[in-house]
C-alpha atoms as a PDB file:
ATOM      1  CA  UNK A   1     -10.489 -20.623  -0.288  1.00  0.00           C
ATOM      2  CA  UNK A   2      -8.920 -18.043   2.185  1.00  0.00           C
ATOM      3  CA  UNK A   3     -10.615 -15.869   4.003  1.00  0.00           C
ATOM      4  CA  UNK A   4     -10.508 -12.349   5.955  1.00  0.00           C
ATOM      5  CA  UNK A   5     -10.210 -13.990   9.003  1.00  0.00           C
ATOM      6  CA  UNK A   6      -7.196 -15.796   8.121  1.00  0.00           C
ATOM      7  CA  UNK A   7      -5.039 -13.121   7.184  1.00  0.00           C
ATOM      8  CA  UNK A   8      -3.486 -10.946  10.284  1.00  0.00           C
ATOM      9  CA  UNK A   9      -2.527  -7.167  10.585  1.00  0.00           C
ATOM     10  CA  UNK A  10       0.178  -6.743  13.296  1.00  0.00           C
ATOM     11  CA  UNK A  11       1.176  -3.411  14.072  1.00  0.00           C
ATOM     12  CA  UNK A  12       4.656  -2.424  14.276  1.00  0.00           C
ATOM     13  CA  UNK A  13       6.274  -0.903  17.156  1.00  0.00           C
ATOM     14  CA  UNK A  14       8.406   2.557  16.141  1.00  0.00           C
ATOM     15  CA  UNK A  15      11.436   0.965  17.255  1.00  0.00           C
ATOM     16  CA  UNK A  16      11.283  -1.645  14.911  1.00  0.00           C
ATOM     17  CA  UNK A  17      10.457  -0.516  11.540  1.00  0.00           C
ATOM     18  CA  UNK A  18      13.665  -0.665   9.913  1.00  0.00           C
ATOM     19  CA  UNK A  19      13.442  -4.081  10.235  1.00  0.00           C
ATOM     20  CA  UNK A  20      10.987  -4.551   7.735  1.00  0.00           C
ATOM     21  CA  UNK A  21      12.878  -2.070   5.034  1.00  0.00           C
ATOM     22  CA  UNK A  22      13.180  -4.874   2.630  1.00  0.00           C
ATOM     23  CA  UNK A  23       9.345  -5.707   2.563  1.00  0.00           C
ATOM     24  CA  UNK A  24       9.113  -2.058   2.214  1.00  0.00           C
ATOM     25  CA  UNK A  25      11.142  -1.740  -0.824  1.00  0.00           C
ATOM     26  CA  UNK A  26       9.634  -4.420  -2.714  1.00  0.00           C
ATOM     27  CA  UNK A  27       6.549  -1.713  -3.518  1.00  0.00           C
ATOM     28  CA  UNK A  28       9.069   1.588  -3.802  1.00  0.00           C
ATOM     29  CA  UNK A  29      12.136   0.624  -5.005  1.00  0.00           C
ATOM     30  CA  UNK A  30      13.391   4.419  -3.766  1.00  0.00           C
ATOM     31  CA  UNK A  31      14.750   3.774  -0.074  1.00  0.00           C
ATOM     32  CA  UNK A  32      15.496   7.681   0.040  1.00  0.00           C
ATOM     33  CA  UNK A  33      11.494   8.180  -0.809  1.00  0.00           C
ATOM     34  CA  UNK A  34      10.791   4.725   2.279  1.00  0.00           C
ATOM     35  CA  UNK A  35      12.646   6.814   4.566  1.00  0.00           C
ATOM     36  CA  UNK A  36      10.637   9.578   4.566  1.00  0.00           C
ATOM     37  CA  UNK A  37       7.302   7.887   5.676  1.00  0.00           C
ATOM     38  CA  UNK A  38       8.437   4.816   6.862  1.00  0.00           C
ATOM     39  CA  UNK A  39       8.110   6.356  10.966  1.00  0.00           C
ATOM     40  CA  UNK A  40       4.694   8.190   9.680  1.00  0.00           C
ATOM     41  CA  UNK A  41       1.413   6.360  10.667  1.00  0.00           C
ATOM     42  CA  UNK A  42       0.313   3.288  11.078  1.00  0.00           C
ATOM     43  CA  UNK A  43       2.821   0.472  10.264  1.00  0.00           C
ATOM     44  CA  UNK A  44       1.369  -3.544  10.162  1.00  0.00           C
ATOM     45  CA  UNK A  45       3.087  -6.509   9.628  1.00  0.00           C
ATOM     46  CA  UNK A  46       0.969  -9.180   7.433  1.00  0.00           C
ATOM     47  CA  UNK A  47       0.533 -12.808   8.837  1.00  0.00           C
ATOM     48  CA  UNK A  48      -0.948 -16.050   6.851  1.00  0.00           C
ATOM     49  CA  UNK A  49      -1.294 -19.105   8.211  1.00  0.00           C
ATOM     50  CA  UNK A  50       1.090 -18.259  11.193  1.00  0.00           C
ATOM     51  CA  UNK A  51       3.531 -17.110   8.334  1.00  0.00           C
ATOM     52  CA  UNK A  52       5.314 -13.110   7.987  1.00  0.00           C
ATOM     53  CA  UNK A  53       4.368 -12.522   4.398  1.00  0.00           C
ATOM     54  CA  UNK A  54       4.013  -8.978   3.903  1.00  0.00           C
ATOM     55  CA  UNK A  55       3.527  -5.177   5.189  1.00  0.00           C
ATOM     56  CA  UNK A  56       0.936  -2.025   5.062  1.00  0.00           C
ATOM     57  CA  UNK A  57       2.094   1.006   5.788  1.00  0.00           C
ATOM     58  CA  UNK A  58      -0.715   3.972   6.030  1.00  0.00           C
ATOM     59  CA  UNK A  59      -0.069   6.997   6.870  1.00  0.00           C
ATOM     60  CA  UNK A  60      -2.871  10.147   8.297  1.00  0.00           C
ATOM     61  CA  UNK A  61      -4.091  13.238   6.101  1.00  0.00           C
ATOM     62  CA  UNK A  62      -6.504  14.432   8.282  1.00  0.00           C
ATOM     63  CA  UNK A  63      -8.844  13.276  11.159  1.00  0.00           C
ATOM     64  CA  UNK A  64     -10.771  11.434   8.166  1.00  0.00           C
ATOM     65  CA  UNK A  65      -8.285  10.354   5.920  1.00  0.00           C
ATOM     66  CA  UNK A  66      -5.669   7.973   5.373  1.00  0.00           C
ATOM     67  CA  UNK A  67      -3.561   7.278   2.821  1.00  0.00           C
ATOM     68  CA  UNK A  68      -2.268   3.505   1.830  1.00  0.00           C
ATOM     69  CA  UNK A  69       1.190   4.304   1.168  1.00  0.00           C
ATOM     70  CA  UNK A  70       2.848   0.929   1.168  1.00  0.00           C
ATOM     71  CA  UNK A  71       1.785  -2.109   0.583  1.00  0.00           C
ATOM     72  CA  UNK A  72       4.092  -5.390  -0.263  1.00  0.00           C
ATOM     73  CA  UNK A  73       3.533  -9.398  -0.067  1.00  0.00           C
ATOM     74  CA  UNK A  74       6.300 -11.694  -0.502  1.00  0.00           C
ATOM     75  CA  UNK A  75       6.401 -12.417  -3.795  1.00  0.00           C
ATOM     76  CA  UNK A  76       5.373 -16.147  -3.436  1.00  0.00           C
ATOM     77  CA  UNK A  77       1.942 -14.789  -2.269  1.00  0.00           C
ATOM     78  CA  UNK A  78       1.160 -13.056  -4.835  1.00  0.00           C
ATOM     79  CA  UNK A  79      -1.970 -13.564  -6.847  1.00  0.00           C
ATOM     80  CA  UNK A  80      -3.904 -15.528  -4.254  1.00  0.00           C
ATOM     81  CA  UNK A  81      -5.909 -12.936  -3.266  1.00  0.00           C
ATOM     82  CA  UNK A  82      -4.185 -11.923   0.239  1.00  0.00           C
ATOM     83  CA  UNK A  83      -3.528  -8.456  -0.774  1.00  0.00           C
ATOM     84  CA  UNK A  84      -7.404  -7.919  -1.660  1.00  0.00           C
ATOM     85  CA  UNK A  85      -7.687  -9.325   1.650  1.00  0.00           C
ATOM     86  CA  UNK A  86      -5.298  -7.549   3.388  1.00  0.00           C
ATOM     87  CA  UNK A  87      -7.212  -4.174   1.894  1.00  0.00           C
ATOM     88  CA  UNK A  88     -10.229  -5.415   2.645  1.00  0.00           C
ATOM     89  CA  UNK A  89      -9.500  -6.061   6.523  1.00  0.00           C
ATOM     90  CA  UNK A  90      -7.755  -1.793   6.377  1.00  0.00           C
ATOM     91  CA  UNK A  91     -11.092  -0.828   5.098  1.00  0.00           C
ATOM     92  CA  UNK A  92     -12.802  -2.453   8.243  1.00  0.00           C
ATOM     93  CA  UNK A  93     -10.018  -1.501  10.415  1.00  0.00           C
ATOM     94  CA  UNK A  94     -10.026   1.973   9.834  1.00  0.00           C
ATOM     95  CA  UNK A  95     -14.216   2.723   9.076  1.00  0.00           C
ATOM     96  CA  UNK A  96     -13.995   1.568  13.054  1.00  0.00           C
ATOM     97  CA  UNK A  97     -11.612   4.248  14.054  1.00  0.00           C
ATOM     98  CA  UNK A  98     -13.668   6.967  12.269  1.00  0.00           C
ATOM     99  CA  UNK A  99     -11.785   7.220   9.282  1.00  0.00           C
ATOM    100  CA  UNK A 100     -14.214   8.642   6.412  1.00  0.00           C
ATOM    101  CA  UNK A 101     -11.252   8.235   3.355  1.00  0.00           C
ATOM    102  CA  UNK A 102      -8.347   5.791   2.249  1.00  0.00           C
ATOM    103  CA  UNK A 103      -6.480   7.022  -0.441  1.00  0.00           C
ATOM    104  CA  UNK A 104      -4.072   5.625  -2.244  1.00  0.00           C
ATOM    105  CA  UNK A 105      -1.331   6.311  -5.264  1.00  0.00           C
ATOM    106  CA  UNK A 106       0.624   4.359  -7.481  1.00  0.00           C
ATOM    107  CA  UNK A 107       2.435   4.675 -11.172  1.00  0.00           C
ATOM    108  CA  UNK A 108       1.075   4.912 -14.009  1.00  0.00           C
ATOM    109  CA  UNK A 109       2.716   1.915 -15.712  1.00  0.00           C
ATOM    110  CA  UNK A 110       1.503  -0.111 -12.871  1.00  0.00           C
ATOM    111  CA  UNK A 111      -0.889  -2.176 -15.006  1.00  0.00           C
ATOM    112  CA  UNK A 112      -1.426  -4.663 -12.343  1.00  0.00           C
ATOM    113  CA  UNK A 113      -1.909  -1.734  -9.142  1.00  0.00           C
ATOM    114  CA  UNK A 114      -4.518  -0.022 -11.574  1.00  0.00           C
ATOM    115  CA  UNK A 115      -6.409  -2.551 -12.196  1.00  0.00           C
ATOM    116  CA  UNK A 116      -6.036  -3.873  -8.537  1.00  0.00           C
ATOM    117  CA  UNK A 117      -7.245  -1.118  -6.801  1.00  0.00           C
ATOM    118  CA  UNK A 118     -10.147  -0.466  -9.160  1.00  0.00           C
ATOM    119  CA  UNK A 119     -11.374  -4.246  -8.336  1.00  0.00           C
ATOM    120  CA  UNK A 120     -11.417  -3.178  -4.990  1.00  0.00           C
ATOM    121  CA  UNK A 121     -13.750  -0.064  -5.116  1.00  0.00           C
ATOM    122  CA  UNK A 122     -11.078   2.585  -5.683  1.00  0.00           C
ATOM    123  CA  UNK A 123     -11.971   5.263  -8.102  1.00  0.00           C
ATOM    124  CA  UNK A 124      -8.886   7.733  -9.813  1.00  0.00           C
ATOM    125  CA  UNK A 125      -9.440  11.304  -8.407  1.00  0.00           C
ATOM    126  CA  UNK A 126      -5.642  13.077  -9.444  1.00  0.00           C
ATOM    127  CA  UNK A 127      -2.927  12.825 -11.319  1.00  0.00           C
ATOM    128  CA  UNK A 128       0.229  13.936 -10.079  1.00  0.00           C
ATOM    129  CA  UNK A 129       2.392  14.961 -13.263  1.00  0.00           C
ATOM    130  CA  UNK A 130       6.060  13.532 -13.528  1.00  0.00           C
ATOM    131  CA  UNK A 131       5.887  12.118  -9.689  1.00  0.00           C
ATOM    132  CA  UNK A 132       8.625   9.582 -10.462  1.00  0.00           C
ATOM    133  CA  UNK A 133      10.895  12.132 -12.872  1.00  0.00           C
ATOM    134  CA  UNK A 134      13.026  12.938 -10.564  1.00  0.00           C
ATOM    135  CA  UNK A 135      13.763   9.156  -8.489  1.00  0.00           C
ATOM    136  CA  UNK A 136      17.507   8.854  -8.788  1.00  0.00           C
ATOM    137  CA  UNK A 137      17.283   5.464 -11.016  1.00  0.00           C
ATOM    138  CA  UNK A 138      13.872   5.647 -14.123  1.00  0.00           C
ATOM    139  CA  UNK A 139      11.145   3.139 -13.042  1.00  0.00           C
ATOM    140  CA  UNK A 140      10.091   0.865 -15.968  1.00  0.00           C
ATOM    141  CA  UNK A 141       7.436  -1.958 -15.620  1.00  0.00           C
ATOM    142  CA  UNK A 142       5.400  -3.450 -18.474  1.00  0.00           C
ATOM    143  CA  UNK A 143       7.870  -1.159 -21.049  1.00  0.00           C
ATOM    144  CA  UNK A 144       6.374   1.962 -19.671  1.00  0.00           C
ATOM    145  CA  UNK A 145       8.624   4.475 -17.676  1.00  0.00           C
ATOM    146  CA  UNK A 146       6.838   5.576 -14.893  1.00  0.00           C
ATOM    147  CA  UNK A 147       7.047   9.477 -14.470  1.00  0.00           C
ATOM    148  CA  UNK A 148       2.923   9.823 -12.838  1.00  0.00           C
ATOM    149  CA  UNK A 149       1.108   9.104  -9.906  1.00  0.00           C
ATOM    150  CA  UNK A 150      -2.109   8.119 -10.153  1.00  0.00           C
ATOM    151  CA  UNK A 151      -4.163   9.069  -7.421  1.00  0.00           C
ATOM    152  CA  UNK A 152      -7.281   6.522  -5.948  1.00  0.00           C
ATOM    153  CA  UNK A 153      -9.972   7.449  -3.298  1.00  0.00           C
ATOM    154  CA  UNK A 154     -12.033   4.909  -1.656  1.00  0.00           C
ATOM    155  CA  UNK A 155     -15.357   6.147   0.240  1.00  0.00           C
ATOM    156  CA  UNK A 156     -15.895   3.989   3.470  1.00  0.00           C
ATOM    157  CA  UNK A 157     -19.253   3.962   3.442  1.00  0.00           C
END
């Protein structure tokens, strides 16, 4: 079984973000919308078992608050567990620094992102109405267009 120790949050010089674009892309398939954030907060690189296998990108609301606003693994380590990991070890990471808040947002036809971040403790606090209506290429997953955000809020308590 893996565990939190195992799993490594690197963070990512400004310099070299672009770099990890791709990884970026596999969770918003909009590199107009990655551009905008992608030099905002705090940028990791994700390491298993000596391996590059994802990135987190969070970015700061307030003193308190932070928002997950990327998140990607490779897609051969998926469904292992590593990303509840990964969120688990940002929880940790930022209740240290002071941070009261993680929020976090994803489409509604994300079956799999609802139901992820739910698992984890999340609990839906907004809706942002037709979010994705205006991406220049319609976001379908699981036959449903996306056009929503919904919002998440986790309390680190």
């Amino acid at each position: 079984m893996t565990s939190l120790h195992q799993i490594k949050l690197e963070p990512v010089d400004q310099q070299n973000r672009l770099q990890y674009l791709d990884y970026l892309l596999l969770a918003d398939e909009s590199e107009i919308a990655v551009n905008t954030y992608i030099n905002d907060g705090d940028l990791f690189s994700i390491r298993f078992e000596d391996e590059m296998i994802g990135v987190a990108l969070f970015t700061y609301h307030s003193e308190q608050v932070v928002e997950l606003k990327n998140i990607a693994l490779d897609p051969k380590h998926r469904g292992k567990g590593l990303g509840k990991l990964v969120v688990t070890k940002a929880f940790s990471f930022y209740k240290r620094k002071g941070i009261r808040k993680i929020i976090v947002g994803t489409a509604n036809s994300s079956i799999g992102n609802l139901a992820f971040y739910q698992k984890l403790g999340f609990r839906m606090f907004e809706i942002k109405k037709d979010f994705f209506k205006d991406y220049p290429e319609p976001i379908f997953e699981n036959g449903i267009r996306a056009l929503d955000m919904v919002m998440f809020e986790k309390i680190l308590d």
